[in-house]
N, C-alpha and C. Protein backbone atom coordinates (compact mmCIF):
# COMPACT_ATOMS: atom_id res chain seq x y z
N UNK A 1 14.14 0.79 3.81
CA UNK A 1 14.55 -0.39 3.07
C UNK A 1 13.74 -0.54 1.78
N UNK A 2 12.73 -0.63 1.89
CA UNK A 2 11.32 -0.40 0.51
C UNK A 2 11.97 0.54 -0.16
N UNK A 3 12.24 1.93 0.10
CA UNK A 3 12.52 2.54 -1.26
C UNK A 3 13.85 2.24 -1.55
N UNK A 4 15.14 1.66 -0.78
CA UNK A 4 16.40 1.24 -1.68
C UNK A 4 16.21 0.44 -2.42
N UNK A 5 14.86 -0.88 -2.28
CA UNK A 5 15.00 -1.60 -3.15
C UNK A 5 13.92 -1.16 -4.62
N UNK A 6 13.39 -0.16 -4.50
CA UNK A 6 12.60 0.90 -5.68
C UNK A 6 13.87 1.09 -5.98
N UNK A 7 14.40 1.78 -5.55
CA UNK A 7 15.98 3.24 -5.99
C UNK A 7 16.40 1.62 -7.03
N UNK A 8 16.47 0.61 -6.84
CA UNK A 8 17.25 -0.55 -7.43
C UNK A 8 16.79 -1.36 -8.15
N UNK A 9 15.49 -1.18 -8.51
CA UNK A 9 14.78 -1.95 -9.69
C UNK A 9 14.42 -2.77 -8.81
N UNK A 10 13.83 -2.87 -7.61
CA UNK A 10 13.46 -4.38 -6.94
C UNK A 10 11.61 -4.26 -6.46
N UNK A 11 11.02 -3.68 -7.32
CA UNK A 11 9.78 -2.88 -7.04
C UNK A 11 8.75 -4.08 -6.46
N UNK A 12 9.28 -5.47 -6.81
CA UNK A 12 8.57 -6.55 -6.31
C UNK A 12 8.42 -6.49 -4.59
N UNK A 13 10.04 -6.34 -4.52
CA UNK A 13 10.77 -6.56 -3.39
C UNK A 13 10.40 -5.57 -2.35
N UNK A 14 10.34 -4.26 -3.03
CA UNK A 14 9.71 -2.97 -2.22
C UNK A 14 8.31 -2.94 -1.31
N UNK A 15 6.83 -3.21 -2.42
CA UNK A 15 5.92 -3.76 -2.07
C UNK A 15 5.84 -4.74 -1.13
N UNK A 16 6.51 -6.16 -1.01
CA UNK A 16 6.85 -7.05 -0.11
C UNK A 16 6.84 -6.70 0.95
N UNK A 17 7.86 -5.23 1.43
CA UNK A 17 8.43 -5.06 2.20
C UNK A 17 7.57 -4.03 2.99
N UNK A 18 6.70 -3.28 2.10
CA UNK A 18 5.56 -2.17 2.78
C UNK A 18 4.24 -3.20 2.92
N UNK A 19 3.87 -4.13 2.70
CA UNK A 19 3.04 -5.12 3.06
C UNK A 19 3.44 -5.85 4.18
N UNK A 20 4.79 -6.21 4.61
CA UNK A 20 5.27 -7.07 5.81
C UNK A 20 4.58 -6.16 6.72
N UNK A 21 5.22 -4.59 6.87
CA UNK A 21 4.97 -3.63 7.86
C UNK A 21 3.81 -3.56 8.40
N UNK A 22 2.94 -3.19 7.21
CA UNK A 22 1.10 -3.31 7.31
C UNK A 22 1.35 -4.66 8.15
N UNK A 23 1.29 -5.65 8.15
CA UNK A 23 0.59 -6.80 8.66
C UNK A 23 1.13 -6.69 10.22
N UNK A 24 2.52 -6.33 10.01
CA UNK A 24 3.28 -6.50 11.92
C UNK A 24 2.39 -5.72 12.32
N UNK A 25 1.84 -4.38 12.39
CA UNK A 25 1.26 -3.53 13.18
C UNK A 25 0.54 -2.81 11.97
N UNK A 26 -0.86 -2.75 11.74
CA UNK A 26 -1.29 -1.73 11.03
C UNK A 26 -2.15 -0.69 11.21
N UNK A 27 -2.01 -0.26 12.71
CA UNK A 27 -2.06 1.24 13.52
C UNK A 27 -0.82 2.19 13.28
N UNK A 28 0.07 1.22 13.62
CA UNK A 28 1.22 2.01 13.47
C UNK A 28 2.00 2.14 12.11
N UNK A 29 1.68 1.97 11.20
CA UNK A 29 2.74 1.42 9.75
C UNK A 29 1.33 1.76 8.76
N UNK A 30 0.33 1.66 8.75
CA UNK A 30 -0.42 2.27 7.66
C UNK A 30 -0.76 3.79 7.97
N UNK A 31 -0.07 4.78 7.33
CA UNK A 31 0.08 6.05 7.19
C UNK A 31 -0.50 6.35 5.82
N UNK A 32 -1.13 7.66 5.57
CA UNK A 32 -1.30 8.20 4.20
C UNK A 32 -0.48 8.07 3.11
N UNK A 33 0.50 8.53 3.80
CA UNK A 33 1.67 8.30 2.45
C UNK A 33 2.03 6.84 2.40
N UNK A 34 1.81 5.99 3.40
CA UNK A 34 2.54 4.40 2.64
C UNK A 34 1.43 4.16 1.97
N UNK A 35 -0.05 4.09 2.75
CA UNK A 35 -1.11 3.61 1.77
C UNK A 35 -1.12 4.18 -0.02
N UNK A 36 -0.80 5.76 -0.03
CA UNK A 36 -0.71 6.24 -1.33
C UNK A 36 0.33 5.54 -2.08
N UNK A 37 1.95 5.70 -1.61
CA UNK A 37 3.05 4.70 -2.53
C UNK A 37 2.53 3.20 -2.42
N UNK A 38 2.27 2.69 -1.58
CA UNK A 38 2.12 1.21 -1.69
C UNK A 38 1.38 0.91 -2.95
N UNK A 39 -0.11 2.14 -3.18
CA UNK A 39 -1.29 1.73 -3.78
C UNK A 39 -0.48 2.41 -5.19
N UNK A 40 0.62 3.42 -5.21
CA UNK A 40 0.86 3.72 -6.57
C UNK A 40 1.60 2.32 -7.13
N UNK A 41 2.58 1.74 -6.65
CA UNK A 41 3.40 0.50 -6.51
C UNK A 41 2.68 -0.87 -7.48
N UNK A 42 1.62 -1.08 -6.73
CA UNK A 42 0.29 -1.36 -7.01
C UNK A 42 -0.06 -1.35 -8.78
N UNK A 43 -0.19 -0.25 -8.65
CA UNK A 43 -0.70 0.21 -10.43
C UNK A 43 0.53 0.06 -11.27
N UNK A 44 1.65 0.23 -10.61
CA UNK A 44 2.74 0.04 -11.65
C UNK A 44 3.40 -1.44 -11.46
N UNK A 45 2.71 -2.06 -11.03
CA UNK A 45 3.43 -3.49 -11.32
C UNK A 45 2.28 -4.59 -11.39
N UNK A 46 0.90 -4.46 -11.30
CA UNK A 46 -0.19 -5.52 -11.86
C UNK A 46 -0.76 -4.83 -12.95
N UNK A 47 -1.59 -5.48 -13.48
CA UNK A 47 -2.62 -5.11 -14.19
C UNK A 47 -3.76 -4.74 -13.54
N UNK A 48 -5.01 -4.00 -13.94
CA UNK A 48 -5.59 -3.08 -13.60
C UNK A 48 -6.30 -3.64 -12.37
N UNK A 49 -6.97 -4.81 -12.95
CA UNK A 49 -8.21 -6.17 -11.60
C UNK A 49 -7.29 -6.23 -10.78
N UNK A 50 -6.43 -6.97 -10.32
CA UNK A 50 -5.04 -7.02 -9.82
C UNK A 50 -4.94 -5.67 -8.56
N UNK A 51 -4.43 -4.58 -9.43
CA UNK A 51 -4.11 -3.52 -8.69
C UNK A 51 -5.68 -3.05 -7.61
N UNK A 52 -6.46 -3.10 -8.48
CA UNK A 52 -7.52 -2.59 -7.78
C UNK A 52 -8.11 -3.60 -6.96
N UNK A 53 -7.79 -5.08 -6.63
CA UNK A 53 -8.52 -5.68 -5.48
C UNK A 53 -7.80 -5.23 -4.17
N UNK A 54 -6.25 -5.19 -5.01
CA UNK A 54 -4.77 -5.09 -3.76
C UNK A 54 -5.31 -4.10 -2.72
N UNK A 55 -5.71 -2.42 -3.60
CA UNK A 55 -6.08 -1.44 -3.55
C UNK A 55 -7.42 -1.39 -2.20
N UNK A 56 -8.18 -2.26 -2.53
CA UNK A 56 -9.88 -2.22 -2.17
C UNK A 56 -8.87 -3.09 -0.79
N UNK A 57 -7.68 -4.01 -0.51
CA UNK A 57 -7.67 -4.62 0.60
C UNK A 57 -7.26 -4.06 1.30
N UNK A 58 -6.07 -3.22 1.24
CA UNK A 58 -5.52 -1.86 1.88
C UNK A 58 -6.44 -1.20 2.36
N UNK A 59 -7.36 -0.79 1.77
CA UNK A 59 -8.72 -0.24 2.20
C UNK A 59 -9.21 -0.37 3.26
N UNK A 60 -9.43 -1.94 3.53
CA UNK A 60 -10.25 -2.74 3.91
C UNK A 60 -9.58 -2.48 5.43
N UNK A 61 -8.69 -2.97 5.18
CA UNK A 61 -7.24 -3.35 6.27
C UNK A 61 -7.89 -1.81 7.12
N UNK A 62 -7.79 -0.15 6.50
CA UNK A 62 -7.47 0.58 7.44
C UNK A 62 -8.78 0.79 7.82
N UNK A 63 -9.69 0.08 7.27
CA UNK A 63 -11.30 0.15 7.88
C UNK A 63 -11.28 -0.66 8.94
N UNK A 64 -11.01 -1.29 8.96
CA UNK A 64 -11.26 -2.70 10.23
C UNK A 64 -10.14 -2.15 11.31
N UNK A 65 -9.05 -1.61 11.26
CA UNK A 65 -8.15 -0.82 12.68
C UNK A 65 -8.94 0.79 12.69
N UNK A 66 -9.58 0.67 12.26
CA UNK A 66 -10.16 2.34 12.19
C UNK A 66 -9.20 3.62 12.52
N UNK A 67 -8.74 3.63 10.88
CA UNK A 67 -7.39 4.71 10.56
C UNK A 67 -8.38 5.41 9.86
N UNK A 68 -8.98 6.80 10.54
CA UNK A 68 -10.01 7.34 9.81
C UNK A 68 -8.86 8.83 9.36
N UNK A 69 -7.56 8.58 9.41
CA UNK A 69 -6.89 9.60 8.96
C UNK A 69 -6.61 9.48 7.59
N UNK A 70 -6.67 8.51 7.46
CA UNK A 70 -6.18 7.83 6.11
C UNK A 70 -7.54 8.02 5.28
N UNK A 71 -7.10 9.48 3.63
CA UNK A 71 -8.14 9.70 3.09
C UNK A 71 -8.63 8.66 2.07
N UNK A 72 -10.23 8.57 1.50
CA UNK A 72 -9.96 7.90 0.74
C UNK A 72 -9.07 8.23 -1.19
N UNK A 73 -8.88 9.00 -1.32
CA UNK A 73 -7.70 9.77 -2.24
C UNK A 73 -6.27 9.42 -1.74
N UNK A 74 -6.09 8.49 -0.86
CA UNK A 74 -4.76 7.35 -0.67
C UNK A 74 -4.77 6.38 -1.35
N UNK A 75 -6.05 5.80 -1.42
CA UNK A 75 -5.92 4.49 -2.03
C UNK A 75 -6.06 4.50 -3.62
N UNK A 76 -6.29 5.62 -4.27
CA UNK A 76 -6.37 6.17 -6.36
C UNK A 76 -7.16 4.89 -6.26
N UNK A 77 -8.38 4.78 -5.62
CA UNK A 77 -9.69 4.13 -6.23
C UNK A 77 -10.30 4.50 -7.54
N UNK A 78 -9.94 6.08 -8.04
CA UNK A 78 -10.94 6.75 -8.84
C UNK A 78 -10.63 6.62 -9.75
C-alpha cells in the first residue's frame, strides 16, 4: 500500500503508512529495507534537523526491540 501511494505522488501518505506498521509490531515490520526506504522518504520530504531526528528515532525504536539485524547504514545517519 506505501509504495502505491509513492507510485502516486502521496509520499506523505506512504511514510504514514510505513510508520503505522513500525508501531503495530516493530519485531516484525522493521526490516532493513523498510528502515532504509522509510529513512530515504525521510530526506526527501523534511528538511535536514527534521529528517535526521525522524532518522535517530527509527534508530532508537530498533534499539529498544533489539533488531541487531538492522545495519547501522539503514538509517543514512552519515
Amino acid at each position: 500500500m506505501a509504495l502505491s501511494a509513492l507510485y502516486t505522488c502521496r509520499m506523505r501518505e506512504a511514510v504514514r503508512m510505513m510508520e503505522s506498521v513500525v508501531r503495530e509490531d516493530p519485531t516484525a515490520y522493521l526490516t532493513e529495507r523498510l528502515a532504509f526506504n522509510l529513512c530515504t522518504l525521510y530526506e526527501l520530504g523534511a528538511d535536514t534537523a527534521a529528517s535526521a531526528r525522524k532518522k535517530r528515532v527509527l534508530q532508537l525504536v530498533a534499539k529498544r526491540f533489539y533488531l541487531h539485524d538492522i545495519g547501522p547504514e539503514s538509517f543514512r545517519l552519515g
